[in-house]
C-alpha atoms as a PDB file:
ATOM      1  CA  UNK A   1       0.000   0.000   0.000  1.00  0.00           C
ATOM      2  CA  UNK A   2       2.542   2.415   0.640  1.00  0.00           C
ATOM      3  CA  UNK A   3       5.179   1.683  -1.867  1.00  0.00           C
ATOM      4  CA  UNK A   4       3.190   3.061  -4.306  1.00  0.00           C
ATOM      5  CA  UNK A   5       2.738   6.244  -2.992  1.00  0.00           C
ATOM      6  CA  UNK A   6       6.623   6.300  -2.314  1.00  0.00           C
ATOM      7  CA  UNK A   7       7.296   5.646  -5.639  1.00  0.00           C
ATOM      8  CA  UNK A   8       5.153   8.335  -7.135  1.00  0.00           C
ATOM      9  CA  UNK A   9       6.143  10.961  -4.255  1.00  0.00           C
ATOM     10  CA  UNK A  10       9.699   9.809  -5.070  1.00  0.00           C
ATOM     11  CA  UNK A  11       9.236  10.349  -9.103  1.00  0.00           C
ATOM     12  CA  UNK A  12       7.385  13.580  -8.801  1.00  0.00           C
ATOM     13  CA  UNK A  13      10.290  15.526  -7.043  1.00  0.00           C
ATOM     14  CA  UNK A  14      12.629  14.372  -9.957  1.00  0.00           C
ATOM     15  CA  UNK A  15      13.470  16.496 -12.900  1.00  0.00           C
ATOM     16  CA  UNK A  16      11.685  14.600 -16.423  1.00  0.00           C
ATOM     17  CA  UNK A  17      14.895  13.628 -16.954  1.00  0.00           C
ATOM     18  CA  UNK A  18      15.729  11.562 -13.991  1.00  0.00           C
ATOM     19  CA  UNK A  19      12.656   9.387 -13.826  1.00  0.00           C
ATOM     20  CA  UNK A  20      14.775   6.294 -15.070  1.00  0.00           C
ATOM     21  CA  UNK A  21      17.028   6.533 -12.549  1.00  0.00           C
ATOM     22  CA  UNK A  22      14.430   7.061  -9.772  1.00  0.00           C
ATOM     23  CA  UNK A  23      12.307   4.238 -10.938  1.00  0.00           C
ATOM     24  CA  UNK A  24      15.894   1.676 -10.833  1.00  0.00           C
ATOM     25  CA  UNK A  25      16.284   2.882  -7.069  1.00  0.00           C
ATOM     26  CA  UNK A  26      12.956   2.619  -5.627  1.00  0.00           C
ATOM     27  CA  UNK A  27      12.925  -0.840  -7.426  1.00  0.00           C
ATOM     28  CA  UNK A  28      16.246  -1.760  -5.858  1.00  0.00           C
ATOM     29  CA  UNK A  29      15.246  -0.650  -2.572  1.00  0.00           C
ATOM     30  CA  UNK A  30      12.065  -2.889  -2.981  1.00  0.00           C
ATOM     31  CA  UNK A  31      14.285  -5.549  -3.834  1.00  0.00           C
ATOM     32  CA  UNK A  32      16.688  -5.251  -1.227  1.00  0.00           C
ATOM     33  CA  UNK A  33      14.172  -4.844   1.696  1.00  0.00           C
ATOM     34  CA  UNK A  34      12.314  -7.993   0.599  1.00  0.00           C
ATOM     35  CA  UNK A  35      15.498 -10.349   0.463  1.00  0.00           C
ATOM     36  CA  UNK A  36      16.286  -8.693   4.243  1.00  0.00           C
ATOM     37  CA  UNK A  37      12.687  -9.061   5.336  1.00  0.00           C
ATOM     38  CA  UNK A  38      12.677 -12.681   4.486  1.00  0.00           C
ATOM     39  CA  UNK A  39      15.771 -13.692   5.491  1.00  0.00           C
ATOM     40  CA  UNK A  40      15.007 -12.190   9.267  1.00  0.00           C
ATOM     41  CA  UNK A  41      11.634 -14.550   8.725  1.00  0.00           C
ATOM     42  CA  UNK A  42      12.896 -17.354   8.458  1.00  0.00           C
ATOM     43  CA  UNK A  43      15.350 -16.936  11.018  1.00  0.00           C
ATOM     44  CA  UNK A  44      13.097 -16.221  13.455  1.00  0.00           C
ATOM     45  CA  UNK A  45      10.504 -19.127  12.084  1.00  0.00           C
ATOM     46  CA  UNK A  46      14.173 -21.475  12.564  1.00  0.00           C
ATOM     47  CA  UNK A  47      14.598 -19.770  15.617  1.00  0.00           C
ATOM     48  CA  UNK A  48      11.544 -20.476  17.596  1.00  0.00           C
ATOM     49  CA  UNK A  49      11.032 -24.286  15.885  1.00  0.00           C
ATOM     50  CA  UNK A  50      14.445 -25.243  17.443  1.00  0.00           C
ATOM     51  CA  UNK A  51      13.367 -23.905  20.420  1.00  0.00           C
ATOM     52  CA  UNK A  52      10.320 -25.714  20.720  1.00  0.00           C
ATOM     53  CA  UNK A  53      12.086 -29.177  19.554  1.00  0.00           C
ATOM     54  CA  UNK A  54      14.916 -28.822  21.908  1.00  0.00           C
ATOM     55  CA  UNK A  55      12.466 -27.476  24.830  1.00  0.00           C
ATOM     56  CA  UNK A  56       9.025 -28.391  25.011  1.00  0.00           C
ATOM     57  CA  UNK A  57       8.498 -31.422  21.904  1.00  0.00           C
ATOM     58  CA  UNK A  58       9.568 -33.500  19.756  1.00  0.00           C
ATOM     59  CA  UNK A  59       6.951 -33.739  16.961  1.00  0.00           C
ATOM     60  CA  UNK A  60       8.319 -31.866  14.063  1.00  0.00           C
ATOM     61  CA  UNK A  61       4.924 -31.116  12.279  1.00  0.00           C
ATOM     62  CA  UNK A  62       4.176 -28.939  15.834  1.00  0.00           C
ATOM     63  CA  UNK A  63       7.194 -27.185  16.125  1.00  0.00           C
ATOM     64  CA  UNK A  64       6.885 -26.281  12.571  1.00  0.00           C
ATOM     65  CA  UNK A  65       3.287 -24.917  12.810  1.00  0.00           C
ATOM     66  CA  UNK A  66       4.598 -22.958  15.920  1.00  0.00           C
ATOM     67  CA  UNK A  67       7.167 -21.214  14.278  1.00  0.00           C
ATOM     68  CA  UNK A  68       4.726 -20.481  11.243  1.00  0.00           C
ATOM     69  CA  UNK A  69       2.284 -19.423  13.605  1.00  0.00           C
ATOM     70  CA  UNK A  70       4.770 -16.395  15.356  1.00  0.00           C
ATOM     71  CA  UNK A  71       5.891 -16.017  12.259  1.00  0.00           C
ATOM     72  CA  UNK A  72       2.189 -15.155  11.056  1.00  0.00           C
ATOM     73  CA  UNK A  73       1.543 -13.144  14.508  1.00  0.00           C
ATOM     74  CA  UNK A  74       4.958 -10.835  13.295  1.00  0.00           C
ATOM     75  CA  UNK A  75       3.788 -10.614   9.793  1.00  0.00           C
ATOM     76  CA  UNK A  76       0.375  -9.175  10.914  1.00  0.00           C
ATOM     77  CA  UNK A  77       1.324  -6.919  14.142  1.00  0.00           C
ATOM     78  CA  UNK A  78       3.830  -5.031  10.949  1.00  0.00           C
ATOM     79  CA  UNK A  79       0.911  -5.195   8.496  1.00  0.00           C
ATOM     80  CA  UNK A  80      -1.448  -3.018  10.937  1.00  0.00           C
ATOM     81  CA  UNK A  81       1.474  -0.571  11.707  1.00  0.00           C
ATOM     82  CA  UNK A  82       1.765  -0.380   7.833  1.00  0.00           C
ATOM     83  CA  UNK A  83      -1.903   0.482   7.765  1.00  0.00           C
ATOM     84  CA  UNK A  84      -1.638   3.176  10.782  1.00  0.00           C
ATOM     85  CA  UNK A  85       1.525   4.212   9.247  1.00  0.00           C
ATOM     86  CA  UNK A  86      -0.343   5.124   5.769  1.00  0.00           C
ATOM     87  CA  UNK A  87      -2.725   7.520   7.325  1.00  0.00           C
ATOM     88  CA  UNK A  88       0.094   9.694   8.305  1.00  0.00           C
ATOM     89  CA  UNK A  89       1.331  10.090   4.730  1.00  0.00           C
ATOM     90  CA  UNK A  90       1.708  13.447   3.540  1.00  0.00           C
ATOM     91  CA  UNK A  91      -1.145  14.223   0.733  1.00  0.00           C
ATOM     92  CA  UNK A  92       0.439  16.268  -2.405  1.00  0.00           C
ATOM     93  CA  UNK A  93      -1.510  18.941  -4.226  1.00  0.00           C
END
């Protein structure tokens, strides 16, 4: 939801001229912060299944849908700040 409105805000205070080279870094940026954003995922998903199998279990299948589950918990505690966040956004004339 909000990368679009980046992207625009971000090619709108470019010169005509520029608006390749705008468009490669907001795409780069994109691409970037999704490799990061899964790779901290999936450490934390690894993270809490080897807790649980070295704690609490020994069932793989539960430990598995643990970790998905906080994983799932993370992903949607960020998606409502992304919401909040987007109501903030300055509106341009």
């Amino acid at each position: 939801m909000v990368l679009a409105s980046v992207q625009t805000n971000t090619l709108n205070a470019l010169p005509r001229q520029c608006f390749p080279d705008g468009i490669a870094i907001t795409q780069t940026s994109q691409q970037v912060s999704g490799a990061i954003g899964i790779a901290v995922m999936v450490s934390l998903f690894s993270a809490k299944q080897q807790q649980l199998l070295s704690d609490i279990t020994t069932n793989t299948q539960e430990a598995a849908a643990s970790g998905s589950a906080f994983i799932f918990t993370i992903s949607f505690v960020l998606a409502i700040m992304n919401v909040i966040l987007s109501f903030f956004l300055k509106k341009t004339q």
